[in-house]
C-alpha atoms as a PDB file:
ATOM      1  CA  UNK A   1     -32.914 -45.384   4.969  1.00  0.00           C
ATOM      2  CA  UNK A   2     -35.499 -42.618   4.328  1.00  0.00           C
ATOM      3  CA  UNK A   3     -33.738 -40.512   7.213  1.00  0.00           C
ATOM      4  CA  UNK A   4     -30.482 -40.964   5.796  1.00  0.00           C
ATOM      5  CA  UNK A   5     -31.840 -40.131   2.056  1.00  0.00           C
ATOM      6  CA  UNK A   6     -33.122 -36.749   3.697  1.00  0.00           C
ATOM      7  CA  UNK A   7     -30.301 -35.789   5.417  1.00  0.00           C
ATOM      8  CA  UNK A   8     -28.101 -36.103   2.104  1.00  0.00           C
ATOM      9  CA  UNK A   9     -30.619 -34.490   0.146  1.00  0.00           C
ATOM     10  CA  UNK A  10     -30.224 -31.257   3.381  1.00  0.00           C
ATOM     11  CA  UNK A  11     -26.904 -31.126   2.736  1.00  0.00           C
ATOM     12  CA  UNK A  12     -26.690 -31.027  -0.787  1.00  0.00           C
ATOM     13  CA  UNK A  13     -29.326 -28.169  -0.899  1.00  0.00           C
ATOM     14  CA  UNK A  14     -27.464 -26.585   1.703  1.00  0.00           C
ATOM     15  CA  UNK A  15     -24.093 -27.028  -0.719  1.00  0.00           C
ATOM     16  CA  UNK A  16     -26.061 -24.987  -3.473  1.00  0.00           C
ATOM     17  CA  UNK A  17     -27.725 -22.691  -1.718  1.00  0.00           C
ATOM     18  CA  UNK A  18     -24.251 -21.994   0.451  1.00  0.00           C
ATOM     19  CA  UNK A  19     -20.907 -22.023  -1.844  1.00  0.00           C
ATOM     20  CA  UNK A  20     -18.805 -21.990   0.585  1.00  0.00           C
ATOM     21  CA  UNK A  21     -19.600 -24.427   2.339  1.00  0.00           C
ATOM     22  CA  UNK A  22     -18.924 -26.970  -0.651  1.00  0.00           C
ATOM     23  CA  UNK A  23     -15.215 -25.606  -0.698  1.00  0.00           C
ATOM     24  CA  UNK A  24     -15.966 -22.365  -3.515  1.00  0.00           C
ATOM     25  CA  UNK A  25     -13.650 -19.876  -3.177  1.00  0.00           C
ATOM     26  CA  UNK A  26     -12.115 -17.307  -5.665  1.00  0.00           C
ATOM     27  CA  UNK A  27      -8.928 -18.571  -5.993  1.00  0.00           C
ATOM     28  CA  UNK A  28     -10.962 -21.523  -7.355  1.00  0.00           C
ATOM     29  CA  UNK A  29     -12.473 -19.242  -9.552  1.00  0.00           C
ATOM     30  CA  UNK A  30      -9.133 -17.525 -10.828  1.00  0.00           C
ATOM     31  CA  UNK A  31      -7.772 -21.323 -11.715  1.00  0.00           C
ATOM     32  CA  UNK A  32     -10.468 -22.173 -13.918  1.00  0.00           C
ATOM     33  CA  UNK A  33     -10.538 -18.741 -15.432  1.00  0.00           C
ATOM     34  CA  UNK A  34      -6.627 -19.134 -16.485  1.00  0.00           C
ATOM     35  CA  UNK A  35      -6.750 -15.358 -15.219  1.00  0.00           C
ATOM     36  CA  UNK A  36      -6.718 -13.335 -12.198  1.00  0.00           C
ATOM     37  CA  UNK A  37      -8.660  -9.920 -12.177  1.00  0.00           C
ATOM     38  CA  UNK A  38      -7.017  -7.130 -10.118  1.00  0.00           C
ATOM     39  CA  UNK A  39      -9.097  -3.773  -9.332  1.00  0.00           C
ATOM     40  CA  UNK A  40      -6.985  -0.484  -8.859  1.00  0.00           C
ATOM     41  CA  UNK A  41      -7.757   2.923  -9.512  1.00  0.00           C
ATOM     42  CA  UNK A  42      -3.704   4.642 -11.373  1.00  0.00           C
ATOM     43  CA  UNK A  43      -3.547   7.528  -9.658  1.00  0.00           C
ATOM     44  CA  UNK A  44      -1.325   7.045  -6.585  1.00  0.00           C
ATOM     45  CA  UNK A  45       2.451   6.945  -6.677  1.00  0.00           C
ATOM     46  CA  UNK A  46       4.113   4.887  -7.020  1.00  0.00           C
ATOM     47  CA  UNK A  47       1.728   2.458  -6.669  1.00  0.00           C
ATOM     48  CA  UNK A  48      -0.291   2.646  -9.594  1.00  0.00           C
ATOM     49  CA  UNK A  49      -0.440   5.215 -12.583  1.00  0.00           C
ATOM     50  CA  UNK A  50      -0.304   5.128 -16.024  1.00  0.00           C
ATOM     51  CA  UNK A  51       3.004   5.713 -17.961  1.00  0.00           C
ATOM     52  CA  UNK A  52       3.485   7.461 -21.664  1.00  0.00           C
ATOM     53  CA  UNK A  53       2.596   4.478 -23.310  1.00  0.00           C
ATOM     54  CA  UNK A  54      -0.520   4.584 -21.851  1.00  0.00           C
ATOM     55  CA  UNK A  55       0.094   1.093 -19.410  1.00  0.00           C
ATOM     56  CA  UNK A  56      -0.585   0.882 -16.112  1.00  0.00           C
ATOM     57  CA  UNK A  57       2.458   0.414 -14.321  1.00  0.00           C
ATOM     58  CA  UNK A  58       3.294   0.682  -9.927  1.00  0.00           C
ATOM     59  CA  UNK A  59       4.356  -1.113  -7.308  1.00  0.00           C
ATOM     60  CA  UNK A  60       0.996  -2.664  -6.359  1.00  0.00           C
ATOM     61  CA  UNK A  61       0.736  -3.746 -10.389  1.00  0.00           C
ATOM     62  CA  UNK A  62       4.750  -5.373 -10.076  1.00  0.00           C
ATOM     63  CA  UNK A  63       3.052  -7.440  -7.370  1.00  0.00           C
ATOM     64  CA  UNK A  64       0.465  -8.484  -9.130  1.00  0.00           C
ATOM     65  CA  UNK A  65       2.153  -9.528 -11.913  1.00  0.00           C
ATOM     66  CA  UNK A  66       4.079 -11.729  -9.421  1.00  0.00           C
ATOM     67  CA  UNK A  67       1.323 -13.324  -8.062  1.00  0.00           C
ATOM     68  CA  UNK A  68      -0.465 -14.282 -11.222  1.00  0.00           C
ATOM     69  CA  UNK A  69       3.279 -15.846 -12.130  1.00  0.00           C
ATOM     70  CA  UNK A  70       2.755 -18.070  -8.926  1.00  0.00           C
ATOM     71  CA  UNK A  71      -0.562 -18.606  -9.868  1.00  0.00           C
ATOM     72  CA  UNK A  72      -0.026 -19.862 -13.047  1.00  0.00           C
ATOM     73  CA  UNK A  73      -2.183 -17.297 -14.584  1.00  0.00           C
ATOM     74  CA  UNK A  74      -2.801 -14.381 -17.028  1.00  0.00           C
ATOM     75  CA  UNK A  75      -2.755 -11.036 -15.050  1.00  0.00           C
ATOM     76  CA  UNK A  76      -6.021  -8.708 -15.904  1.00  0.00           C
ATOM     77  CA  UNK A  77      -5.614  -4.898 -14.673  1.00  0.00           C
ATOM     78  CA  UNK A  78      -9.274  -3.285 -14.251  1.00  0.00           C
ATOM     79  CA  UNK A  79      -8.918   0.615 -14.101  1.00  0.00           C
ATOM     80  CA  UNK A  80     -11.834   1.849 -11.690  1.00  0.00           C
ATOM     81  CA  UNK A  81     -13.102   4.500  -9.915  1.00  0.00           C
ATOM     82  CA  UNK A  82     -11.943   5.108  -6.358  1.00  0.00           C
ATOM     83  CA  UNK A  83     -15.621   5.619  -5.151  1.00  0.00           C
ATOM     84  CA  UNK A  84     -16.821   2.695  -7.095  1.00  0.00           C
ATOM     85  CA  UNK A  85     -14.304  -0.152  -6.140  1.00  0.00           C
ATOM     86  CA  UNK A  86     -15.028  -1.768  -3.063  1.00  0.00           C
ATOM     87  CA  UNK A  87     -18.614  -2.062  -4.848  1.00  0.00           C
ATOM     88  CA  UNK A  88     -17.067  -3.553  -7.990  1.00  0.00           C
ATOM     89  CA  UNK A  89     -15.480  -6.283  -5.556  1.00  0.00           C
ATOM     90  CA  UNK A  90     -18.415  -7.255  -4.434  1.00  0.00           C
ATOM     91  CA  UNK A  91     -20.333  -7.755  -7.620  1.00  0.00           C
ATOM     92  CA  UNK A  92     -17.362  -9.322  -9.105  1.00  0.00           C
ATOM     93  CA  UNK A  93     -15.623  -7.106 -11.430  1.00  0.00           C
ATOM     94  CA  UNK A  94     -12.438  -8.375 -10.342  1.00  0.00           C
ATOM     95  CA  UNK A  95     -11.030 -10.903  -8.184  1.00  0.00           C
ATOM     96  CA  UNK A  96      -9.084  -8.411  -5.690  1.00  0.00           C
ATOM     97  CA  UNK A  97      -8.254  -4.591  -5.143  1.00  0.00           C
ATOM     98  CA  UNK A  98      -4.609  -3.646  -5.165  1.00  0.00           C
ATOM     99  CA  UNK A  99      -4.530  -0.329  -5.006  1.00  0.00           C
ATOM    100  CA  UNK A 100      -2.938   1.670  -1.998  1.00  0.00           C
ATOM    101  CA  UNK A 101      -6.055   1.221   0.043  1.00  0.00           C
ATOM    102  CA  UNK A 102      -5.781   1.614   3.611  1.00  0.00           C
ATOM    103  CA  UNK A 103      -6.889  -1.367   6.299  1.00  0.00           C
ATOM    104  CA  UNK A 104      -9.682   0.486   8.000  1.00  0.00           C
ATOM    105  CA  UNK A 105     -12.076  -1.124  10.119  1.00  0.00           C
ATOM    106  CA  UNK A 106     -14.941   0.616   8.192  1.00  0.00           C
ATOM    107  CA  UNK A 107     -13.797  -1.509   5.203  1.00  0.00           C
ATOM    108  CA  UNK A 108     -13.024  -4.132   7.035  1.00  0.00           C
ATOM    109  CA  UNK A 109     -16.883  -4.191   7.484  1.00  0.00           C
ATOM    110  CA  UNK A 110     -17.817  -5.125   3.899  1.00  0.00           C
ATOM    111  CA  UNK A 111     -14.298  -7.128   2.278  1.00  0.00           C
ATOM    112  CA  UNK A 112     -11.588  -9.274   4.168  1.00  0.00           C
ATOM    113  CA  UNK A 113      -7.906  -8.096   4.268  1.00  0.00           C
ATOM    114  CA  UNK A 114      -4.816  -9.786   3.716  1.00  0.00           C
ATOM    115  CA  UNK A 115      -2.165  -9.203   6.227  1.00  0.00           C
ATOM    116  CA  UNK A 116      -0.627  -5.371   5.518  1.00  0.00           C
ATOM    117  CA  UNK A 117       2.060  -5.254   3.180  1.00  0.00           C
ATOM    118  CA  UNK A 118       3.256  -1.608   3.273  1.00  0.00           C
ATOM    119  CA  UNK A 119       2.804   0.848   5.824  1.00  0.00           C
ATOM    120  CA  UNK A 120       2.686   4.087   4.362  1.00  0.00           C
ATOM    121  CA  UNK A 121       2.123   6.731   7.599  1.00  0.00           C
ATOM    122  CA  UNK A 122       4.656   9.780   8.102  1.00  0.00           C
ATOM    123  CA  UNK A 123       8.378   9.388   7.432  1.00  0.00           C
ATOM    124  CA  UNK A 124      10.989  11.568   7.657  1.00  0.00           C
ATOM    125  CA  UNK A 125      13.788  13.855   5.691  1.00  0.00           C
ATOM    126  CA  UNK A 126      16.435  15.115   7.963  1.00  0.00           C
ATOM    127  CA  UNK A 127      19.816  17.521   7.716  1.00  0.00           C
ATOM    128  CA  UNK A 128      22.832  14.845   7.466  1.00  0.00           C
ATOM    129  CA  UNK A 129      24.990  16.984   9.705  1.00  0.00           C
ATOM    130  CA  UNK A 130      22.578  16.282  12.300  1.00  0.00           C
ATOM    131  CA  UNK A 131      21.975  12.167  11.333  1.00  0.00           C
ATOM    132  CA  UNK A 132      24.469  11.038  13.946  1.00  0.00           C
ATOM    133  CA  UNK A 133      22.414  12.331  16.942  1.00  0.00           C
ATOM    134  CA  UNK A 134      18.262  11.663  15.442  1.00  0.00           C
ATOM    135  CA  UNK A 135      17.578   8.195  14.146  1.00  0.00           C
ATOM    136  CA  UNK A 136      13.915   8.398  14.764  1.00  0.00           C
ATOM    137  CA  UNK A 137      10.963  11.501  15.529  1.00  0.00           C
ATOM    138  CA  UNK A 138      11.672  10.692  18.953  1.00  0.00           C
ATOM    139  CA  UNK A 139      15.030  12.292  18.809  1.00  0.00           C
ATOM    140  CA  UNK A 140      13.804  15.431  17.086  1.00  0.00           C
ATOM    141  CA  UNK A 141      11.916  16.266  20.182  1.00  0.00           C
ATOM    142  CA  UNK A 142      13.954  18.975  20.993  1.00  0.00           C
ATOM    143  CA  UNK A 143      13.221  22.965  20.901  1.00  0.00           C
ATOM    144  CA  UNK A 144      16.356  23.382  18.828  1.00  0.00           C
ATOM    145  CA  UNK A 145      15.021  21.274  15.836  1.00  0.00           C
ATOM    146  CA  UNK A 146      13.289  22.997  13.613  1.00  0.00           C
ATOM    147  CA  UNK A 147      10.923  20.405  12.022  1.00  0.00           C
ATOM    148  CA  UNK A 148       8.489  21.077   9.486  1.00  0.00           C
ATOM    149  CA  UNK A 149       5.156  19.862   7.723  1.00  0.00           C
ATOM    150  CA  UNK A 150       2.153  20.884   5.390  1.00  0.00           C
ATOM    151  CA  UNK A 151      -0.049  22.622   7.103  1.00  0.00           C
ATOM    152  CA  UNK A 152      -3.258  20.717   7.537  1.00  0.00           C
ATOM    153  CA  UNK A 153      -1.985  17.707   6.942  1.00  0.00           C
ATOM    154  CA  UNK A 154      -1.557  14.521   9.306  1.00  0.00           C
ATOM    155  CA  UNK A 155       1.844  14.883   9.009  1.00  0.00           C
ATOM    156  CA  UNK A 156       1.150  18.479  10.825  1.00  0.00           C
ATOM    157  CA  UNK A 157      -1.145  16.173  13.494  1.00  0.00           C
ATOM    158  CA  UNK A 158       1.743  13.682  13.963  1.00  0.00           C
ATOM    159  CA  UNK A 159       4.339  16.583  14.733  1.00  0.00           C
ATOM    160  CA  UNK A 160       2.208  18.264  17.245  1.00  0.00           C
ATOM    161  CA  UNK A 161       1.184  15.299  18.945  1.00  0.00           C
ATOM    162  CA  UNK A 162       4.436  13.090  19.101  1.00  0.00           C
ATOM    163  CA  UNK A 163       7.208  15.625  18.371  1.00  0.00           C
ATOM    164  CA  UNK A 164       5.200  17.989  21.110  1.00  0.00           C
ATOM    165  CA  UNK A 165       8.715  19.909  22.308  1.00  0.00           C
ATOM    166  CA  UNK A 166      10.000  21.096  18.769  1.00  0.00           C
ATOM    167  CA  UNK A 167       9.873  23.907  17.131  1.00  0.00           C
ATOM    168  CA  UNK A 168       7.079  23.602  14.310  1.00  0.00           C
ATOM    169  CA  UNK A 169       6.663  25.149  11.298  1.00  0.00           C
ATOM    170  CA  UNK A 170       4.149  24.601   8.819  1.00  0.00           C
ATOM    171  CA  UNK A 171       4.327  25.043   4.419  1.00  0.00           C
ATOM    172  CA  UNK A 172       1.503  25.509   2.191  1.00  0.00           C
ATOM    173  CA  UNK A 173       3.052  22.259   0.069  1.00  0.00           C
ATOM    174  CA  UNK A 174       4.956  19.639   0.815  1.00  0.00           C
ATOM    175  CA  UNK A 175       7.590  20.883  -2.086  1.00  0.00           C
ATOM    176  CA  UNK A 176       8.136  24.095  -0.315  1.00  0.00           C
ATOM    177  CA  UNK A 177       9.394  22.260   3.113  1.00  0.00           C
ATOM    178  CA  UNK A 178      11.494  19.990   1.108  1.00  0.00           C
ATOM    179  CA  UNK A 179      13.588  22.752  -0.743  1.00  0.00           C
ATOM    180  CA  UNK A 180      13.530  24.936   2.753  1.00  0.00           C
ATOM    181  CA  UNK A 181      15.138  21.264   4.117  1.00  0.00           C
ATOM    182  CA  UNK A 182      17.470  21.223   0.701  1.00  0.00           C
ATOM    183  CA  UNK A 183      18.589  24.594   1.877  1.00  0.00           C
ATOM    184  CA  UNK A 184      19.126  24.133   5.358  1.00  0.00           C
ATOM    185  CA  UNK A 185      16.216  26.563   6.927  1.00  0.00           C
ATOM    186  CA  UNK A 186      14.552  23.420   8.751  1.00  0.00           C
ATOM    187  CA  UNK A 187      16.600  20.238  10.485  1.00  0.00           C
ATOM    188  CA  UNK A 188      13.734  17.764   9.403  1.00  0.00           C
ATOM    189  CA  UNK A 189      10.603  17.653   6.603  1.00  0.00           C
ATOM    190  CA  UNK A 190       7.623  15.097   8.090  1.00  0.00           C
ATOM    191  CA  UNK A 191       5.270  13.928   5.409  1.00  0.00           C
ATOM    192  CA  UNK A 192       2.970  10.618   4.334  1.00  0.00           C
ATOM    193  CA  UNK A 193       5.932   7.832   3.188  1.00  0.00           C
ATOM    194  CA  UNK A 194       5.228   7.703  -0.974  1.00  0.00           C
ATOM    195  CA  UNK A 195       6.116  11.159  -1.635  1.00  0.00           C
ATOM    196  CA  UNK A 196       8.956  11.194   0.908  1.00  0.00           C
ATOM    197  CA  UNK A 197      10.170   8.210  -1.132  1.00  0.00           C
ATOM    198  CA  UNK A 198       9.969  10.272  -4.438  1.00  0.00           C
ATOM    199  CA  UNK A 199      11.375  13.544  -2.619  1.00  0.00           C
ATOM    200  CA  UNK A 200      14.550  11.830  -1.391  1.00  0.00           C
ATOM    201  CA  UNK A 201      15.239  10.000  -5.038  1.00  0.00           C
ATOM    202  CA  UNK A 202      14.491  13.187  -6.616  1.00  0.00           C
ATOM    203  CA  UNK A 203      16.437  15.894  -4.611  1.00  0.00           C
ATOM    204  CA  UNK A 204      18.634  14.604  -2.570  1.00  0.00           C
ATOM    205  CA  UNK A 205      22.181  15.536  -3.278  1.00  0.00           C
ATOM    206  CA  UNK A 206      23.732  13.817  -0.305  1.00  0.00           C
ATOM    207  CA  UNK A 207      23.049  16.550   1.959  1.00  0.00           C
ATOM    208  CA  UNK A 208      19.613  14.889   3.356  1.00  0.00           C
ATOM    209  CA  UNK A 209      19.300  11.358   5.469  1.00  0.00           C
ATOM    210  CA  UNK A 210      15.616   9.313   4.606  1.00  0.00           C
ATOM    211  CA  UNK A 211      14.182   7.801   8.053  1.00  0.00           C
ATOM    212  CA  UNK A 212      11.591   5.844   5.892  1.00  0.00           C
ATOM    213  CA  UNK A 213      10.915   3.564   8.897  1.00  0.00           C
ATOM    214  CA  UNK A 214       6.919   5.585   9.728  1.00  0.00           C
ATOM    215  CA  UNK A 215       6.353   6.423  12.810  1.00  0.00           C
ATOM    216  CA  UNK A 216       2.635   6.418  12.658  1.00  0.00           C
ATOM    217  CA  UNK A 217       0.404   3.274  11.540  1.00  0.00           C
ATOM    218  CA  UNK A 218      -1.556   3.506   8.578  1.00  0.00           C
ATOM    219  CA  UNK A 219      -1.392   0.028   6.371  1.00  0.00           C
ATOM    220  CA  UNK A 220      -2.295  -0.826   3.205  1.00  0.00           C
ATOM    221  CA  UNK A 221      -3.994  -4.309   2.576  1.00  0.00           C
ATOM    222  CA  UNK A 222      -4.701  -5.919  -0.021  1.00  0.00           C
ATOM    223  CA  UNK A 223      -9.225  -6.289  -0.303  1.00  0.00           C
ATOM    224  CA  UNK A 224     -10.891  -9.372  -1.356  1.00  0.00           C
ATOM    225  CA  UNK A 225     -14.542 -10.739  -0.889  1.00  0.00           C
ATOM    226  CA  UNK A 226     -15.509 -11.725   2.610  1.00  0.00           C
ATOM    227  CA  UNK A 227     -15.139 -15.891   3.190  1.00  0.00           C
ATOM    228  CA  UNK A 228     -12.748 -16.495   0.914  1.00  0.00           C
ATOM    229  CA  UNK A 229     -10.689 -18.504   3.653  1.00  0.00           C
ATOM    230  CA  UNK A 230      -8.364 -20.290   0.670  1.00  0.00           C
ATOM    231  CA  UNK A 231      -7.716 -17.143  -1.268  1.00  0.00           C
ATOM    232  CA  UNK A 232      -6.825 -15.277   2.038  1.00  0.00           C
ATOM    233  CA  UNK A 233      -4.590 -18.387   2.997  1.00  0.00           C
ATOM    234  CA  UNK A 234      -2.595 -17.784  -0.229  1.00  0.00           C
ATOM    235  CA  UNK A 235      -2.226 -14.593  -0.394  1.00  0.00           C
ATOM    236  CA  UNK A 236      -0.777 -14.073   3.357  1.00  0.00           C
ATOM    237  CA  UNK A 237       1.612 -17.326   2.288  1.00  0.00           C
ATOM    238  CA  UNK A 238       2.541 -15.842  -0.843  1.00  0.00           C
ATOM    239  CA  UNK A 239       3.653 -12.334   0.959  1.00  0.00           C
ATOM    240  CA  UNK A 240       5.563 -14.236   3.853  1.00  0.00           C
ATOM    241  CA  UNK A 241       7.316 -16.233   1.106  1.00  0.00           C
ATOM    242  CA  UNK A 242       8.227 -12.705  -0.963  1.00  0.00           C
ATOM    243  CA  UNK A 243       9.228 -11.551   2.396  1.00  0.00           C
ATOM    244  CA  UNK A 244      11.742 -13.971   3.031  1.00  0.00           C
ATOM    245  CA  UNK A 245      13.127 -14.538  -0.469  1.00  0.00           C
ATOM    246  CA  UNK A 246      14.075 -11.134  -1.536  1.00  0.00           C
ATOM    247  CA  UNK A 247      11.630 -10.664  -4.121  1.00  0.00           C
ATOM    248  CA  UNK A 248       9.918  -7.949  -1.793  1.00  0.00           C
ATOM    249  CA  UNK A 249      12.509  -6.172  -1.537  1.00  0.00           C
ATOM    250  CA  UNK A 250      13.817  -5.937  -5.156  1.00  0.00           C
ATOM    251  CA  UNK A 251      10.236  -4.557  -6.331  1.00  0.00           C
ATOM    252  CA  UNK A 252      10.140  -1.847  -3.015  1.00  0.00           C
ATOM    253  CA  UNK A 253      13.882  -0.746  -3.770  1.00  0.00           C
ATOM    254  CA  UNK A 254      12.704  -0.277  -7.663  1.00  0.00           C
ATOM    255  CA  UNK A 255       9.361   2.207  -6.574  1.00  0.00           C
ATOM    256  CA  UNK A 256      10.268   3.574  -3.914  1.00  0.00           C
ATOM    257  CA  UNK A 257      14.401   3.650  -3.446  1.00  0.00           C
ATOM    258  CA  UNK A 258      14.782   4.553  -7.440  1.00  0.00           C
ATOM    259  CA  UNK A 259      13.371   7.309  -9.298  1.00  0.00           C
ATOM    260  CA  UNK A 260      14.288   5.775 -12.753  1.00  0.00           C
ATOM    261  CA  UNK A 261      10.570   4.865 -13.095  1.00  0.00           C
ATOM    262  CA  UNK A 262       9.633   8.425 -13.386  1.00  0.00           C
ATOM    263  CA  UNK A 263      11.034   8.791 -17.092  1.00  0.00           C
ATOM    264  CA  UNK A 264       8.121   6.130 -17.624  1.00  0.00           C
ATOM    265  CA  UNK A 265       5.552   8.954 -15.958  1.00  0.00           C
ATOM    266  CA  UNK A 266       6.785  11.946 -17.197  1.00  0.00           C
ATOM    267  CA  UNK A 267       6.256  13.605 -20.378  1.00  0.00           C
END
């Protein structure tokens, strides 16, 4: 009996001394706080910024918004430095980062990932009158196409590398290669997916085809303290269910498909 006394009273040091192991978990947390706490930093369209009114508004805060509904809970936005929010995770100044950050295995060092649910690396803006014969970089691999980037950039890398046989040519900014396109001096414009997005709802007049399929990998995850099995269980259900149901769709055809949400941005 004295064994068995000492063995309970191990484990329920061990519970204390170890969360986890007694089942704690943030999404236990965010129940019996009524509220779930969401680090970003609004600066990165369309993902997060702040509008006239002075709200933060985005793609990653319309998802947020939808997974407090399915929580059951009030959503709490926490505006943070980009330098300081991986750190503020940690410590607990929110419950999760949403905020365009990309799944690196640096990060992945310090905070746990749910599975990616954008990928944002280099898309494409091509000529229509040549959209029958390129549906993808691979087809632009051709001296005759004259496909363009900013110079410096790893949209620049990307061309050089995978699009090896073009012929390249290279803009100071990414606006200049898009009116060149818009004019017809280049066949294709290669550049990081979010301001492709914007570009094409912008400018084109129906004389430019979007291949927003990217051709290189570079995800963004959403970040949330390391051993939170449950919370991590949720959210990777909850973005297979959004997947399948439409819902994902709707709130990517609204930021990135749509550039009504710009009157919101600009003055």
């Amino acid at each position: 009996m004295k064994h068995l006394k000492l063995v309970l009273a191990c484990l329920l040091a061990l519970c204390v001394v170890l969360p986890g192991f007694a089942g704690a978990d943030t999404l236990d947390e965010i129940q019996d706080r009524g509220s779930l706490r969401v680090g970003m930093e609004p600066g990165y369209m369309p993902f997060e910024m702040t509008n006239q009114k002075g709200e933060i508004v985005g793609f990653d805060v319309d998802m947020a918004k939808r997974i407090a509904k399915a929580m059951g809970v009030k959503l709490e936005l926490v505006s943070t430095a980009w330098d300081g929010i991986i750190p503020g995770l940690i410590t607990k100044k929110y419950d999760i980062i949403m905020s365009g950050m990309t799944l690196t295995q640096e990060r992945n060092l310090k905070v746990n990932f749910a599975t990616p649910y954008i990928v944002v690396g280099q898309s494409i803006l091509i000529k229509k009158s040549i959209a029958d014969d390129v549906k993808s970089y691979k087809d632009l691999n051709k001296e005759k196409y004259k496909v363009a980037s900013k110079l410096g950039t790893t949209g620049e890398q990307a061309v050089k590398r995978m699009i090896p046989k073009c012929t390249y040519i290279s803009f100071e900014t990414e606006q200049e290669g898009v009116q060149d396109l818009l004019n017809g001096k280049i066949d294709a414009f290669v550049y990081d997916l979010p301001f492709m997005a914007i570009a094409n709802a912008q400018k084109n007049n129906g004389s430019l085809v979007f291949l927003d399929q990217p051709f290189t990998y570079e995800p963004l995850a959403w970040a949330i303290r390391p051993d939170n099995h449950n919370f991590l269980n949720w959210l990777n259900n909850f973005m297979n269910q959004i997947k399948s149901d439409g819902t994902y769709d709707k709130i990517y055809a609204k930021w990135f498909l749509s550039d009504e949400w710009l009157k919101q941005v600009q003055n």
